[in-house]
PDB file of N, CA and C in Angstrom:
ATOM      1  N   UNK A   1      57.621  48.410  21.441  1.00  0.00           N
ATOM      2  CA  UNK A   1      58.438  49.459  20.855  1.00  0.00           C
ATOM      3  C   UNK A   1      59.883  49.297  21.320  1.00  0.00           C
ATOM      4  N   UNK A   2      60.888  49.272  20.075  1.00  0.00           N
ATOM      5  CA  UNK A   2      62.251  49.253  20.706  1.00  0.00           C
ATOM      6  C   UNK A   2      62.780  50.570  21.418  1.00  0.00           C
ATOM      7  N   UNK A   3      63.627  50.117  22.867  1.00  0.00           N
ATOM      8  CA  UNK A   3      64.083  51.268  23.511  1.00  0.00           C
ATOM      9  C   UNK A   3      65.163  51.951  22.502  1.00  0.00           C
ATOM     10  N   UNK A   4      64.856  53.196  22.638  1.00  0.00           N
ATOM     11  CA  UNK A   4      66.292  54.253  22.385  1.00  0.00           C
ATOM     12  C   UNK A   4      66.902  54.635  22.705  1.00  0.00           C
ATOM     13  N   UNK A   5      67.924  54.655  22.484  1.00  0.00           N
ATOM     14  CA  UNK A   5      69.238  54.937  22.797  1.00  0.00           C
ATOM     15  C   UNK A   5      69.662  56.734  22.740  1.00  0.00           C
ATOM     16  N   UNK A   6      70.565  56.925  23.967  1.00  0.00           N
ATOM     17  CA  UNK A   6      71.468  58.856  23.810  1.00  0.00           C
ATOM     18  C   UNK A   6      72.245  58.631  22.488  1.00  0.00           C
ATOM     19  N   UNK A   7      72.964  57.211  22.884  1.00  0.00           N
ATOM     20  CA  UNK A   7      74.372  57.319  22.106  1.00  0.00           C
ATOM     21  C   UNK A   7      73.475  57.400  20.081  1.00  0.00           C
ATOM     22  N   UNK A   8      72.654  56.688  19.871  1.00  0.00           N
ATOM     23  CA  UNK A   8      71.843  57.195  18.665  1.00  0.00           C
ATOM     24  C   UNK A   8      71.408  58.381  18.310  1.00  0.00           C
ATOM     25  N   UNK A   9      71.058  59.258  19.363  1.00  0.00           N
ATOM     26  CA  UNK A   9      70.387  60.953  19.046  1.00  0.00           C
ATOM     27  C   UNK A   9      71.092  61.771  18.176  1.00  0.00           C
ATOM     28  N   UNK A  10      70.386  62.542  17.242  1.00  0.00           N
ATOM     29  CA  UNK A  10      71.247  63.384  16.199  1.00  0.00           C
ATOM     30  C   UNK A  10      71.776  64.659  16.636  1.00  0.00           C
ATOM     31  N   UNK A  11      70.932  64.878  18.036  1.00  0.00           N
ATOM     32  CA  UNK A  11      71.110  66.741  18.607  1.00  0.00           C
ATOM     33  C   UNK A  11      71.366  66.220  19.726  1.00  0.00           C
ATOM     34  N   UNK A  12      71.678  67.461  20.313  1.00  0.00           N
ATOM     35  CA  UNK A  12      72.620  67.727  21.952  1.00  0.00           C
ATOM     36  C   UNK A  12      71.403  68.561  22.375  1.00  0.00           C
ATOM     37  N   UNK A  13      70.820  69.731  21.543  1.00  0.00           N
ATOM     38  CA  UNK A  13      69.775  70.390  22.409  1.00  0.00           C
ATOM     39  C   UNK A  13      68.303  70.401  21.683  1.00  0.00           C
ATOM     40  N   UNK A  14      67.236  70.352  23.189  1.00  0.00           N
ATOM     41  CA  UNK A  14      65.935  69.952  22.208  1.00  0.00           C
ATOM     42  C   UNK A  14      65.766  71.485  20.906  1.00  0.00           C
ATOM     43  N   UNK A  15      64.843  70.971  20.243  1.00  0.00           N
ATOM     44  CA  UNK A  15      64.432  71.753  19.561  1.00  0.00           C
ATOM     45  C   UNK A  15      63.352  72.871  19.902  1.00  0.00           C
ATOM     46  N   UNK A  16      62.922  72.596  20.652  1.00  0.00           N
ATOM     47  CA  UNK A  16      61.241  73.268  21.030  1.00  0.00           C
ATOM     48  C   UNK A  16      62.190  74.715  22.378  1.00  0.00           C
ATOM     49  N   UNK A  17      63.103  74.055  23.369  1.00  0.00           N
ATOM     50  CA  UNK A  17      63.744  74.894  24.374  1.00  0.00           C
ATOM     51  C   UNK A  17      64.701  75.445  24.232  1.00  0.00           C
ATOM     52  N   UNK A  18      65.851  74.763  23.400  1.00  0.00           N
ATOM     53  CA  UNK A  18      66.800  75.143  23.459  1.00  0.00           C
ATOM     54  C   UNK A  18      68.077  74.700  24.717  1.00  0.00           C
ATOM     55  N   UNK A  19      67.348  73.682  25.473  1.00  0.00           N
ATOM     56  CA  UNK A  19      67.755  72.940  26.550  1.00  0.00           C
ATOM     57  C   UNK A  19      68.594  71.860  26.596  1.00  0.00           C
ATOM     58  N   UNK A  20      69.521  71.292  27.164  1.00  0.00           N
ATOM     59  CA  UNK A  20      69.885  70.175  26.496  1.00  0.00           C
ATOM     60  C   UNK A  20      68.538  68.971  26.674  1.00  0.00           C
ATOM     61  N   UNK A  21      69.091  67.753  25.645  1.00  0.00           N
ATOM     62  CA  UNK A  21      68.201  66.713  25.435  1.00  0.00           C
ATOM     63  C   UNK A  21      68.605  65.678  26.867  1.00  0.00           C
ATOM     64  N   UNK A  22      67.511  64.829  27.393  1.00  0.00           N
ATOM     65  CA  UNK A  22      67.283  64.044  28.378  1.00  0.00           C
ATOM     66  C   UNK A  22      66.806  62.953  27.822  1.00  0.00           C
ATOM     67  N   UNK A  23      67.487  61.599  28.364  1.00  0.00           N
ATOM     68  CA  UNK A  23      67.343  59.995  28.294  1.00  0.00           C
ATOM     69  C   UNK A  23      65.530  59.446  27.842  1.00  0.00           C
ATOM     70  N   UNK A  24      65.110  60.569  28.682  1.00  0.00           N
ATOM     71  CA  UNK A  24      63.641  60.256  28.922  1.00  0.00           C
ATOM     72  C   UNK A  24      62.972  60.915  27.714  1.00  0.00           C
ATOM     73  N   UNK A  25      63.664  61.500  26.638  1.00  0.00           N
ATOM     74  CA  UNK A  25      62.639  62.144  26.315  1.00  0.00           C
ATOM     75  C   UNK A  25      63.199  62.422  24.434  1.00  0.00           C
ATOM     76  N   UNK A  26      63.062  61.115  24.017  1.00  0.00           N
ATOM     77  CA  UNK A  26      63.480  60.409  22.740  1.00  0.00           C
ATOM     78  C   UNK A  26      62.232  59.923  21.995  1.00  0.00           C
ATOM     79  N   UNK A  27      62.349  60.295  21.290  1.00  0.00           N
ATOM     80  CA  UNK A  27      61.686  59.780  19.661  1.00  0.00           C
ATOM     81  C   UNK A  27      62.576  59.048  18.797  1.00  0.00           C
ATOM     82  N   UNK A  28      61.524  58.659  17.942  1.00  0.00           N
ATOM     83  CA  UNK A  28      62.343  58.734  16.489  1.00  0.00           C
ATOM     84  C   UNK A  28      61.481  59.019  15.263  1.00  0.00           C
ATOM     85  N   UNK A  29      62.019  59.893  14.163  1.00  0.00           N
ATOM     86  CA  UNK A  29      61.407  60.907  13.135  1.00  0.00           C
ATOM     87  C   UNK A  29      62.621  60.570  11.746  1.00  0.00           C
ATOM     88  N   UNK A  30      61.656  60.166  11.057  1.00  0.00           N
ATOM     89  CA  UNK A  30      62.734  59.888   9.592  1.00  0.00           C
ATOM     90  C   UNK A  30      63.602  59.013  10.165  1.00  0.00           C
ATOM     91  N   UNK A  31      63.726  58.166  10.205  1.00  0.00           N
ATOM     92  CA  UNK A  31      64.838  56.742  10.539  1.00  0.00           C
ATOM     93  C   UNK A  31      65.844  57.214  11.514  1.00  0.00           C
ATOM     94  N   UNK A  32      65.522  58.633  12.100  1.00  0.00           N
ATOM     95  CA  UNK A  32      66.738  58.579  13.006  1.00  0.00           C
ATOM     96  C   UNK A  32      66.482  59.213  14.502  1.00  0.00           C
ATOM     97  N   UNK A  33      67.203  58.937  15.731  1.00  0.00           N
ATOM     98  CA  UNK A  33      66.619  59.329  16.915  1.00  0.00           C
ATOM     99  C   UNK A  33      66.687  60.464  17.408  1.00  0.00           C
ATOM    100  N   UNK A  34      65.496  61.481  17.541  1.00  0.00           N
ATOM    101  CA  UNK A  34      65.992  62.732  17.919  1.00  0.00           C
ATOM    102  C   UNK A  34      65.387  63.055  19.352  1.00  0.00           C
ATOM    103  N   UNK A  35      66.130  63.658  20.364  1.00  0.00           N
ATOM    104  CA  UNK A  35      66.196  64.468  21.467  1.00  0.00           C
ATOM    105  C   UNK A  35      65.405  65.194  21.543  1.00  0.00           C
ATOM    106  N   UNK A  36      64.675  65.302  23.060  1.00  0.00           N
ATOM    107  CA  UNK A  36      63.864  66.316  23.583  1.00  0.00           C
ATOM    108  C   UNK A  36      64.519  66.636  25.036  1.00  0.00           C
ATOM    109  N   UNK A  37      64.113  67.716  26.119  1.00  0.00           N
ATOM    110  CA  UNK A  37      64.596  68.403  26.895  1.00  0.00           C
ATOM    111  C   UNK A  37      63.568  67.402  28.321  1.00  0.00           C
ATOM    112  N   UNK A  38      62.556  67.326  27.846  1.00  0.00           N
ATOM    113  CA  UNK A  38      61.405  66.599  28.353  1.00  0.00           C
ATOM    114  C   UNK A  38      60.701  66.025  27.786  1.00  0.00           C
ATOM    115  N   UNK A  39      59.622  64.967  28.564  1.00  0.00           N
ATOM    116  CA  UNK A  39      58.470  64.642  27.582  1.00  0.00           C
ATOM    117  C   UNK A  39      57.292  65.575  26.839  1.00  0.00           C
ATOM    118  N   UNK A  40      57.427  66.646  27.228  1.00  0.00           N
ATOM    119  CA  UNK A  40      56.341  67.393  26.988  1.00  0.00           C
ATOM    120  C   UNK A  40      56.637  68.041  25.750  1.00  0.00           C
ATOM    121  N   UNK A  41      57.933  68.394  25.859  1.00  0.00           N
ATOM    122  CA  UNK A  41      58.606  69.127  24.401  1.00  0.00           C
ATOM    123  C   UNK A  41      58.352  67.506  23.627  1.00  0.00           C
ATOM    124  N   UNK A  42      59.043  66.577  23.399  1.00  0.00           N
ATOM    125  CA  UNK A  42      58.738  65.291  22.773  1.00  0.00           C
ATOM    126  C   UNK A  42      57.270  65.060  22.027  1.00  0.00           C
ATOM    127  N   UNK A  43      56.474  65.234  23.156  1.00  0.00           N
ATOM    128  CA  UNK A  43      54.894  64.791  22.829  1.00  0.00           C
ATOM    129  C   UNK A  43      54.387  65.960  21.963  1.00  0.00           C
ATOM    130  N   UNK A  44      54.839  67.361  22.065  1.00  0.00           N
ATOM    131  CA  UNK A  44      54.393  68.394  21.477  1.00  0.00           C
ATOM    132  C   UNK A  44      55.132  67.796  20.012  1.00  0.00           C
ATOM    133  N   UNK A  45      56.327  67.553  19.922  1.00  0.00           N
ATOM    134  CA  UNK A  45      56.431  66.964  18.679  1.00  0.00           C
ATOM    135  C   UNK A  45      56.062  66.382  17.631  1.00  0.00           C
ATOM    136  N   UNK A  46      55.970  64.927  18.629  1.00  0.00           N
ATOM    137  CA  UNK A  46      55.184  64.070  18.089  1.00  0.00           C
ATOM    138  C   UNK A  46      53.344  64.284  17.574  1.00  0.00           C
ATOM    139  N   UNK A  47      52.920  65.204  17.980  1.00  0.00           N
ATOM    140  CA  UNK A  47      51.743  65.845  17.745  1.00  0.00           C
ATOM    141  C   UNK A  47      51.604  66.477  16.751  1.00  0.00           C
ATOM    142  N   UNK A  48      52.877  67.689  16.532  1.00  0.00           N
ATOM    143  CA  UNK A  48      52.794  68.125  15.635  1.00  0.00           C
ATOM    144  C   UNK A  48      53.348  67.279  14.069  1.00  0.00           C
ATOM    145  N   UNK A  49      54.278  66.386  14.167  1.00  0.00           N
ATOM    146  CA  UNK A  49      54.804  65.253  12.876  1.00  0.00           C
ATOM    147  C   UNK A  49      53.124  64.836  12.792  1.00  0.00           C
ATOM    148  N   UNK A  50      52.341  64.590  13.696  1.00  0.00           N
ATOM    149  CA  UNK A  50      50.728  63.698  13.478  1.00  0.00           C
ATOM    150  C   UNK A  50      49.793  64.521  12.615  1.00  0.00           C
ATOM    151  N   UNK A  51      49.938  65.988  12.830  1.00  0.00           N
ATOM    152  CA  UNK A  51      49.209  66.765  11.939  1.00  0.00           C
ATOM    153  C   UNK A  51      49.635  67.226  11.160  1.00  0.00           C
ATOM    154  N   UNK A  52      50.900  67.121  10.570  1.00  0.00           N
ATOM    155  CA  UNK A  52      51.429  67.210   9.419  1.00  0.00           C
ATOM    156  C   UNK A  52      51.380  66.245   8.267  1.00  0.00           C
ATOM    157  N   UNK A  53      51.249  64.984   8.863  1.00  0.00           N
ATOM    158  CA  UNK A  53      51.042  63.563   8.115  1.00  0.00           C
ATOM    159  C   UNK A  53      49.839  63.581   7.611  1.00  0.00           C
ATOM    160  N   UNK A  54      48.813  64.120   8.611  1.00  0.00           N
ATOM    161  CA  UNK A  54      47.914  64.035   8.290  1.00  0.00           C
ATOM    162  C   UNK A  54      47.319  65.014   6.954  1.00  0.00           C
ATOM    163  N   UNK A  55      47.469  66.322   7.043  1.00  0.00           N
ATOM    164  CA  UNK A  55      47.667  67.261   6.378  1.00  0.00           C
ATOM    165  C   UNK A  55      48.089  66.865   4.899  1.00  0.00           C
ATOM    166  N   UNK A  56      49.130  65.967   4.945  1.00  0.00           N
ATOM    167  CA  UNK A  56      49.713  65.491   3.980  1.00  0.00           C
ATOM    168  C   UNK A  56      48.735  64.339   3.083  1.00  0.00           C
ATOM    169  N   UNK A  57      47.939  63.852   3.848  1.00  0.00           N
ATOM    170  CA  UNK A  57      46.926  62.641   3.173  1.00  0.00           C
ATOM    171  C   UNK A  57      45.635  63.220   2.863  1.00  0.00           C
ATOM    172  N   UNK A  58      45.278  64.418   2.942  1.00  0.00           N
ATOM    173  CA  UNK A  58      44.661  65.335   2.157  1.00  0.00           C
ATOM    174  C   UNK A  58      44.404  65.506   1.065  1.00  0.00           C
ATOM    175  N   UNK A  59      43.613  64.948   0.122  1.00  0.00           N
ATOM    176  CA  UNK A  59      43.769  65.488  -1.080  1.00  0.00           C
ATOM    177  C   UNK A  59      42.477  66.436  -1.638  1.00  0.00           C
ATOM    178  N   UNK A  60      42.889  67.596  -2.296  1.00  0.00           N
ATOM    179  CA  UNK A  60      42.171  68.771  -2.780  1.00  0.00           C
ATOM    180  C   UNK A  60      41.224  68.425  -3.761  1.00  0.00           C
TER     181      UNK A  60
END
C-alpha cells in the first residue's frame, strides 16, 4: 500500500471528533486523502465506507 501523505489530506479536522487530523491516521476515500484524529476514528470509517459498499451490491 502506498504511504500517505498530510500535505495530500482534504480536511484539517477529523470528521467523527471534531479534533484536528494526525499523520497516523489517513485513509483514502474517492481518489482523495482524508484525515482522522486517530486510528480508531479512521478504522470506524473505514468500516463504515465497507458497509455501505456493501449495502450498495445488494440487489432487491
Amino acid at each position: 500500500m502506498e504511504s500517505l501523505d498530510m500535505a495530500d489530506c482534504i480536511n484539517e479536522i477529523c470528521p467523527w471528533s471534531g479534533e484536528p487530523v494526525q499523520a497516523d491516521s489517513l485513509t483514502e476515500f474517492d481518489g482523495h486523502v482524508v484525515g482522522f484524529c486517530n486510528p480508531g476514528c479512521r478504522d470506524k470509517f473505514e468500516r463504515a465506507v465497507q458497509h455501505f459498499e456493501e449495502a450498495k451490491s445488494v440487489t432487491v
